[in-house]
N, C-alpha and C. Protein backbone atom coordinates (compact mmCIF):
# COMPACT_ATOMS: atom_id res chain seq x y z
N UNK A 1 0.84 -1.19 0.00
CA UNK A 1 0.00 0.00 0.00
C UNK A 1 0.89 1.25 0.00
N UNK A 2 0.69 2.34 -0.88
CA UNK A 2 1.38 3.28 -0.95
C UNK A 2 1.20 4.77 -0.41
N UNK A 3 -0.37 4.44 0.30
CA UNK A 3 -1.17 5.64 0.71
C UNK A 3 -0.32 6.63 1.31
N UNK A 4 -0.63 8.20 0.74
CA UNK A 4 0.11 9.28 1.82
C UNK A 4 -0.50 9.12 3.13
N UNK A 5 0.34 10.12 3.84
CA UNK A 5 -0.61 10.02 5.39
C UNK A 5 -1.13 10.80 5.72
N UNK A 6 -2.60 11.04 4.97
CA UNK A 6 -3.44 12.13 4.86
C UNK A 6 -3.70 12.01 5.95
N UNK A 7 -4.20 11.12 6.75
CA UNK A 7 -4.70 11.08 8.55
C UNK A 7 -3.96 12.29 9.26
N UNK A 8 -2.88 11.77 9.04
CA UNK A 8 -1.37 12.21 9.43
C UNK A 8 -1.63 14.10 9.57
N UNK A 9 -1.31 13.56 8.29
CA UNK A 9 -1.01 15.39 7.92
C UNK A 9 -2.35 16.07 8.58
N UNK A 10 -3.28 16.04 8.04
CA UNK A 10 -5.22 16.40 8.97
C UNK A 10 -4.93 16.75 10.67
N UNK A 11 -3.97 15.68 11.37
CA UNK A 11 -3.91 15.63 12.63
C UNK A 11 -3.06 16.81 12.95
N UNK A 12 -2.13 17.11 12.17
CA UNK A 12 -0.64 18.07 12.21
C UNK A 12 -1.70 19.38 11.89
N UNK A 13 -2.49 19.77 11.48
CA UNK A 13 -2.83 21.08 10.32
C UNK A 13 -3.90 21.00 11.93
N UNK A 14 -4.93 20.58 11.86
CA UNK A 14 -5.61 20.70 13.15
C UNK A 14 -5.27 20.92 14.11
N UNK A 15 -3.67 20.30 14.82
CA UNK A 15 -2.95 20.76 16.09
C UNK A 15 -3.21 22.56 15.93
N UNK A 16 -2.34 22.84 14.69
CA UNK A 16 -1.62 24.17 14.63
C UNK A 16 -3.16 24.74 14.50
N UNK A 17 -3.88 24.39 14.01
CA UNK A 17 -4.70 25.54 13.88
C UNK A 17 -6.12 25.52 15.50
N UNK A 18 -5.95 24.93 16.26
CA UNK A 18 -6.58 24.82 17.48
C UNK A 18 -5.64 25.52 18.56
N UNK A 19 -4.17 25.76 17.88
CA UNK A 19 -3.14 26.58 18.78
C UNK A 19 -3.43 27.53 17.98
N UNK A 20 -3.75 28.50 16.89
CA UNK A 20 -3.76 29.60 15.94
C UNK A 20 -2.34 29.46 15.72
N UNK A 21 -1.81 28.90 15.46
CA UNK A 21 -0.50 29.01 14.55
C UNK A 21 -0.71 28.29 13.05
N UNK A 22 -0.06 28.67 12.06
CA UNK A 22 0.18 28.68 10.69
C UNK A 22 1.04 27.25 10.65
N UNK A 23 1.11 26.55 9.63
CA UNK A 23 1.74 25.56 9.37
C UNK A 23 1.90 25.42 8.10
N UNK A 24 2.74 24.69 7.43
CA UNK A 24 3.14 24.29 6.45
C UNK A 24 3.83 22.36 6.42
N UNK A 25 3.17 21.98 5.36
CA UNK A 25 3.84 20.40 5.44
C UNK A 25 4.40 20.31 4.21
N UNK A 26 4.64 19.41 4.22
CA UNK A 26 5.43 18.96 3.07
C UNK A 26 5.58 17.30 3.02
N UNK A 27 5.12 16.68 2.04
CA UNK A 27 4.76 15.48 1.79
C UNK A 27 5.54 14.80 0.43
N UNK A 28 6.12 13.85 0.72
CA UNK A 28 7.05 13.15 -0.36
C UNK A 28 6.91 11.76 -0.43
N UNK A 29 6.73 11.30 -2.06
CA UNK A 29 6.59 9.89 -1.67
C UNK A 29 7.51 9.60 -2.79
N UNK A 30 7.87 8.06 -2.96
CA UNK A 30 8.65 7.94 -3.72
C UNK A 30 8.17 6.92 -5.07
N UNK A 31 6.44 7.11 -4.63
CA UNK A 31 5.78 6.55 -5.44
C UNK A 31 5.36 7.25 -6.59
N UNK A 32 5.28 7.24 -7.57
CA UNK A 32 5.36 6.19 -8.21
C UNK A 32 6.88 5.57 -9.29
N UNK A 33 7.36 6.97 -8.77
CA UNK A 33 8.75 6.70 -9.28
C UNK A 33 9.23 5.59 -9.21
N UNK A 34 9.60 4.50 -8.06
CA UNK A 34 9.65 3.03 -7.67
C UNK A 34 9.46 2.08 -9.01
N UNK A 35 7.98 2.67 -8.90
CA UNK A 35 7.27 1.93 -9.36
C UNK A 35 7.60 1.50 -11.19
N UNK A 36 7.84 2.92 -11.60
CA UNK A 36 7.80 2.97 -12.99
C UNK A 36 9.40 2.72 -13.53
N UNK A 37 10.17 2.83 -12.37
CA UNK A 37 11.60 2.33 -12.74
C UNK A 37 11.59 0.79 -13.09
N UNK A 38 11.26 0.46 -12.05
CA UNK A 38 11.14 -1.09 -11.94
C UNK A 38 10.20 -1.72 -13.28
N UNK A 39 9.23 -1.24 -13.10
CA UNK A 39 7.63 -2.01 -14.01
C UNK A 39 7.71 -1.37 -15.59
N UNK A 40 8.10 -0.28 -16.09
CA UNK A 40 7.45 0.78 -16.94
C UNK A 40 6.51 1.58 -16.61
N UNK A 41 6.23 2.26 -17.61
CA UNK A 41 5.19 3.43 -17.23
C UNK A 41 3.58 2.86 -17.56
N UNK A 42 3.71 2.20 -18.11
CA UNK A 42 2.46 1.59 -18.92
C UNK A 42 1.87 0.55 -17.64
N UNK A 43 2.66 0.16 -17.07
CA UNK A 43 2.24 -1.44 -16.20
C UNK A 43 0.90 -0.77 -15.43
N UNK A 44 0.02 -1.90 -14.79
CA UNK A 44 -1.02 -1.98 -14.23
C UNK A 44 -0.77 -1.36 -12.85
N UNK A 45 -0.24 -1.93 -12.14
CA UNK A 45 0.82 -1.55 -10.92
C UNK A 45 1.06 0.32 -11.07
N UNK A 46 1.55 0.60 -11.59
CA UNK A 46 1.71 2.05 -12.06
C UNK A 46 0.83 2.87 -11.49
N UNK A 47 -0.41 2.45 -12.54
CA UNK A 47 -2.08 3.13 -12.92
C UNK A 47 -2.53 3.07 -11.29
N UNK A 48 -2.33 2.13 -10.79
CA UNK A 48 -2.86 1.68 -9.46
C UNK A 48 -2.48 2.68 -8.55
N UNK A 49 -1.06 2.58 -8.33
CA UNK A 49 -0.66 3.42 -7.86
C UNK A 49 -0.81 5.12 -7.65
N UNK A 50 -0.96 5.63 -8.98
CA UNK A 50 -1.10 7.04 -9.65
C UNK A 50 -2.28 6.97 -8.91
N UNK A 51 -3.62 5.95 -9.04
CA UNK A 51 -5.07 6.36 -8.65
C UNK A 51 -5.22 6.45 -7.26
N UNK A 52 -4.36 5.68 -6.43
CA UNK A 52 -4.40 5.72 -5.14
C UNK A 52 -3.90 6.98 -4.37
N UNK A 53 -2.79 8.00 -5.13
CA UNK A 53 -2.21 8.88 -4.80
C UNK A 53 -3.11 9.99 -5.34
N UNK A 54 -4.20 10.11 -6.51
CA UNK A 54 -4.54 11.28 -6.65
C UNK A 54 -6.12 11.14 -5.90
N UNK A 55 -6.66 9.91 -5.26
CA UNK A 55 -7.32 9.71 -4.44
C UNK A 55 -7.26 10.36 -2.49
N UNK A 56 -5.94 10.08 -2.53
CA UNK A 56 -5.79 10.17 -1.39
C UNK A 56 -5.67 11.92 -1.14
N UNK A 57 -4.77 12.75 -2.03
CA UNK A 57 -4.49 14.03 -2.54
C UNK A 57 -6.50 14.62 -2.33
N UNK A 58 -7.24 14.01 -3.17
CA UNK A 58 -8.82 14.92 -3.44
C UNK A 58 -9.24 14.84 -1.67
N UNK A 59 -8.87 13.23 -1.22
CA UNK A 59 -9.32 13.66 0.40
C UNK A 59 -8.23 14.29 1.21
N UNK A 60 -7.39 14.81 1.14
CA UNK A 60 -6.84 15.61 1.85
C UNK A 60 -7.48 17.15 1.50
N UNK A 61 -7.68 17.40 0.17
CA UNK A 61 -8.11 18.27 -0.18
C UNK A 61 -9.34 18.46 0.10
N UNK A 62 -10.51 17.57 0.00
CA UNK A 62 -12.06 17.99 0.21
C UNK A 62 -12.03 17.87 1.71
N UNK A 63 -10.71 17.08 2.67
CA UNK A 63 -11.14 17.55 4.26
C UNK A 63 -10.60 19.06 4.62
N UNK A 64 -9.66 19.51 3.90
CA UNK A 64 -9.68 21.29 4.57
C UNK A 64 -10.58 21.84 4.07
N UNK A 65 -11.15 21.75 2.73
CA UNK A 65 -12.54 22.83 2.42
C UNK A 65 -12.99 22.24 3.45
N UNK A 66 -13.66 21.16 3.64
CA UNK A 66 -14.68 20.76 4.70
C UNK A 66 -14.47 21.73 5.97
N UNK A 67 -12.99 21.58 6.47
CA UNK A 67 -12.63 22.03 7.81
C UNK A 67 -12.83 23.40 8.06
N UNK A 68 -12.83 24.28 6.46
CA UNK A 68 -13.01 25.68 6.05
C UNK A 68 -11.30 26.29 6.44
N UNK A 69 -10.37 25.21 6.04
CA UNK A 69 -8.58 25.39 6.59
C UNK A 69 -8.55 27.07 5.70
N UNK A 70 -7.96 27.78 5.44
CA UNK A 70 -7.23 28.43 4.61
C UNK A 70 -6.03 27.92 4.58
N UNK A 71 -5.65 26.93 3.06
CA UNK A 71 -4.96 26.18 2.68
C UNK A 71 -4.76 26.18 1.33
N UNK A 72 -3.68 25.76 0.94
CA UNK A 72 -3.68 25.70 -0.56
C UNK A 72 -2.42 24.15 -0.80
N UNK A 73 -2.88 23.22 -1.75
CA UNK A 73 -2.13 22.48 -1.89
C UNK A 73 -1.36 22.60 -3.81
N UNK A 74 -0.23 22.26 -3.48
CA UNK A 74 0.60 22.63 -4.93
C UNK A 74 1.29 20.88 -4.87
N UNK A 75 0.83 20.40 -6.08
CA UNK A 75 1.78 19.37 -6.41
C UNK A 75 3.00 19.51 -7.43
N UNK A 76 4.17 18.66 -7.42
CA UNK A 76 5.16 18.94 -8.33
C UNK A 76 5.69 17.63 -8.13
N UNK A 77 6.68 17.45 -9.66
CA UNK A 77 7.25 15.84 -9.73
C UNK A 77 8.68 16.45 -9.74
N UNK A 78 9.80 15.79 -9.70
CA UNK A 78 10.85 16.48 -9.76
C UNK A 78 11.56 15.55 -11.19
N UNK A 79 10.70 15.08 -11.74
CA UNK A 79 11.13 14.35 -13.22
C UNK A 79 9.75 13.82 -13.69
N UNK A 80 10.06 13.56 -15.05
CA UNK A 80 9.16 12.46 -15.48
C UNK A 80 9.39 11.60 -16.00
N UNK A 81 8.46 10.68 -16.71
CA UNK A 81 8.84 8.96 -17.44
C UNK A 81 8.47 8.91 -18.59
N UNK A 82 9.22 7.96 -19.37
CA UNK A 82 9.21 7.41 -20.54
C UNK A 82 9.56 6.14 -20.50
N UNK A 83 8.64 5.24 -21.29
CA UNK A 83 9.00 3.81 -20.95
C UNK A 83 10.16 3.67 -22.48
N UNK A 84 11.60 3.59 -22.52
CA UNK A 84 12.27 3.64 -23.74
C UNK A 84 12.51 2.13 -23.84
N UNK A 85 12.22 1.63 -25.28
CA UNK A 85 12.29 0.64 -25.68
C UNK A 85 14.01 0.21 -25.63
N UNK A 86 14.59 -1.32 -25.53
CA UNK A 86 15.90 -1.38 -25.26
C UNK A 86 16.51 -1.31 -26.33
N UNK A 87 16.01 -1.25 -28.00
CA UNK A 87 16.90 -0.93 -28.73
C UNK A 87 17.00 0.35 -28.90
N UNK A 88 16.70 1.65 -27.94
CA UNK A 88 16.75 2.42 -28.46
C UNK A 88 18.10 3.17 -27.19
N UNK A 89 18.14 1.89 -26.18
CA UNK A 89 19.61 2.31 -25.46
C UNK A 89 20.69 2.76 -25.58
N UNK A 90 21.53 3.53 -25.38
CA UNK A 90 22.76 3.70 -25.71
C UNK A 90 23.49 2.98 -24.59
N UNK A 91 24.51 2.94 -25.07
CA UNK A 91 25.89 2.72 -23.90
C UNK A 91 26.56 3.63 -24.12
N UNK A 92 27.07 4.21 -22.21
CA UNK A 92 28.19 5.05 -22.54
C UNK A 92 29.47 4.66 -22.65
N UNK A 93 30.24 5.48 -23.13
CA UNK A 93 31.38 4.89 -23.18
C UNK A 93 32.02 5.04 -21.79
N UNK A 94 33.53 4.11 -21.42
CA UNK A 94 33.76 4.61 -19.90
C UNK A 94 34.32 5.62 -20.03
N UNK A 95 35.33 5.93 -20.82
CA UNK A 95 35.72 7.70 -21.23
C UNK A 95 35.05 9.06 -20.55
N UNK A 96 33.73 8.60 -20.82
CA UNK A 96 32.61 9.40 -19.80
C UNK A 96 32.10 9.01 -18.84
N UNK A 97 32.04 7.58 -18.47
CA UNK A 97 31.56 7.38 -17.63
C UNK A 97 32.56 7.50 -16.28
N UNK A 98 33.59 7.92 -16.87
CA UNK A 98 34.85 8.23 -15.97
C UNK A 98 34.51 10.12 -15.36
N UNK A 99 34.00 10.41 -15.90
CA UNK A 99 33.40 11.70 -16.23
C UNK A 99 32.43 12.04 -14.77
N UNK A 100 32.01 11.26 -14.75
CA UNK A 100 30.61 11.31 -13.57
C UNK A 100 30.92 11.61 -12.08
N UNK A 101 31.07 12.34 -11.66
CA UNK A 101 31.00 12.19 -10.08
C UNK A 101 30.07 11.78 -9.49
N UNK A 102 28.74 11.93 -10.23
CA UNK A 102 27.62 10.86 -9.46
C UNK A 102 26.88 10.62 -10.21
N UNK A 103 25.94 9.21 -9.97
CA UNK A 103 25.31 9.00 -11.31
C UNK A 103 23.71 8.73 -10.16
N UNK A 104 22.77 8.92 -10.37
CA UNK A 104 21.42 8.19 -10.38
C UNK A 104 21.10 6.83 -11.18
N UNK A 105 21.96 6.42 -11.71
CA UNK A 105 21.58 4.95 -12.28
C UNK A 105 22.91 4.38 -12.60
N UNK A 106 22.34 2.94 -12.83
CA UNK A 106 23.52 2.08 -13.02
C UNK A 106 24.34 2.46 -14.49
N UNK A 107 26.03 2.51 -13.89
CA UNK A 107 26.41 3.23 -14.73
C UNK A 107 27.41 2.37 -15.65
N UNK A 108 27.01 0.99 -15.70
CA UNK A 108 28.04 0.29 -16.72
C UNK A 108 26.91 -0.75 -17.35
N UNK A 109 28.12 -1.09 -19.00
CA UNK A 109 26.66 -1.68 -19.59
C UNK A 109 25.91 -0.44 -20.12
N UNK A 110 24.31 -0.95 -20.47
CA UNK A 110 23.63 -0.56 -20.91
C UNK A 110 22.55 0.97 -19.95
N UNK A 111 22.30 1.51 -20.28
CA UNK A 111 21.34 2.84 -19.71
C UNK A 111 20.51 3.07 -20.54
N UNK A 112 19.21 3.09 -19.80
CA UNK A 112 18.37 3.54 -20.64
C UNK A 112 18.20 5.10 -20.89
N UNK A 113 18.26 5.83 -19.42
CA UNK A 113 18.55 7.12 -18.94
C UNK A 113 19.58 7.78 -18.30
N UNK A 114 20.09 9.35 -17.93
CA UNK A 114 20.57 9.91 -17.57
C UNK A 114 19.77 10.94 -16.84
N UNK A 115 19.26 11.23 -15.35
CA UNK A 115 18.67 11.91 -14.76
C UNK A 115 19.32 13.05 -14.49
N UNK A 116 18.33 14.00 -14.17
CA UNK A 116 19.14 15.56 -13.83
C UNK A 116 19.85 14.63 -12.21
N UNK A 117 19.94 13.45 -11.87
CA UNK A 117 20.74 13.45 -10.78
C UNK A 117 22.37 13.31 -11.04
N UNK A 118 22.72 13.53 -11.96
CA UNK A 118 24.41 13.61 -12.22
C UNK A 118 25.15 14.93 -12.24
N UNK A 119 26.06 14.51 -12.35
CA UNK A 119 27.16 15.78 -12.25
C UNK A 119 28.19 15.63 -13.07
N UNK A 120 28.39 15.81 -14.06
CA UNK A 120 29.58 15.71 -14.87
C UNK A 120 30.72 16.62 -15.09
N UNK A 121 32.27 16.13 -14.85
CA UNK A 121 33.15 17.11 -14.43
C UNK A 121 33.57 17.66 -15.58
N UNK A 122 33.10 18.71 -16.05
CA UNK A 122 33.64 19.45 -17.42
C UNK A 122 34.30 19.24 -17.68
N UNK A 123 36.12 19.35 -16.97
CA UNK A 123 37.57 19.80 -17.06
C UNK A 123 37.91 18.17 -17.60
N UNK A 124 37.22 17.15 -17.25
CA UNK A 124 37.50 15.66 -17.40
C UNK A 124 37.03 15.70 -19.07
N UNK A 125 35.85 16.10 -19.35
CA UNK A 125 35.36 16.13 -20.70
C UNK A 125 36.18 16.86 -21.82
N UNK A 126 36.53 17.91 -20.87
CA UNK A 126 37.07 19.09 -22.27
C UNK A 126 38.76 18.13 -22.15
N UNK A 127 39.36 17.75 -21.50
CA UNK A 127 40.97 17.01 -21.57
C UNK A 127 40.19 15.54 -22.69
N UNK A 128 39.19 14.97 -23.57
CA UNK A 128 38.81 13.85 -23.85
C UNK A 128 38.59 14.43 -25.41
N UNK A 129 38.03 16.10 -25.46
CA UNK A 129 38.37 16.29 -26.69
C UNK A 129 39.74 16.29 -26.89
């Protein structure tokens, strides 16, 4: 089960506001990302997932109108997906992969992707031209 902890959060927003203090949360899951690394984007598992999270999101949301909170909720992904077929993989070479000070994915062999989670050391690249 991947549910946020709308309970959770409801209980936190109600403290502060039965004290009149202001609050702010912040909620992170690592779903469905997990999910779509592992499965694809297409899989059943996925869909499931996505519905359970924008389920749980409308009741967090229809309990502060209810509560009459002055609240506002903002969602954001910090990437997105593409399910890439494996002939359309590259390999890097190690030349660059020597390059990396950090990688978000496995970095020998085959890759399907390169996430904004890397860092590549210029000065290593520009000495390779």
């Amino acid at each position: 089960m991947t549910s946020l902890p709308t309970d959770l959060v409801l209980s936190g927003i109600e403290s502060c506001e039965l004290n009149n203090r202001s609050s702010f949360t912040y909620i992170y899951t690592a779903h469905p990302d997990k999910h779509m690394h592992a499965l694809g984007v297409e899989h059943d598992q996925v869909g499931n997932v996505i519905e359970e999270i924008d389920s749980e999101v409308e009741r967090l949301w229809d309990e502060l109108r209810n509560r009459n909170y002055d609240a506002s909720v903002i969602l954001t992904a910090d990437h997105g997906h593409i399910t890439v077929d494996s002939s359309d993989m590259v390999e890097i070479p190690d030349e660059l992969l020597e390059c990396l000070e950090y990688a978000n994915v496995g970095v020998h062999g085959f890759v399907s992707f390169l996430t904004n989670h890397f860092h590549l050391n210029v000065h290593k690249i520009l000495t390779l031209l």
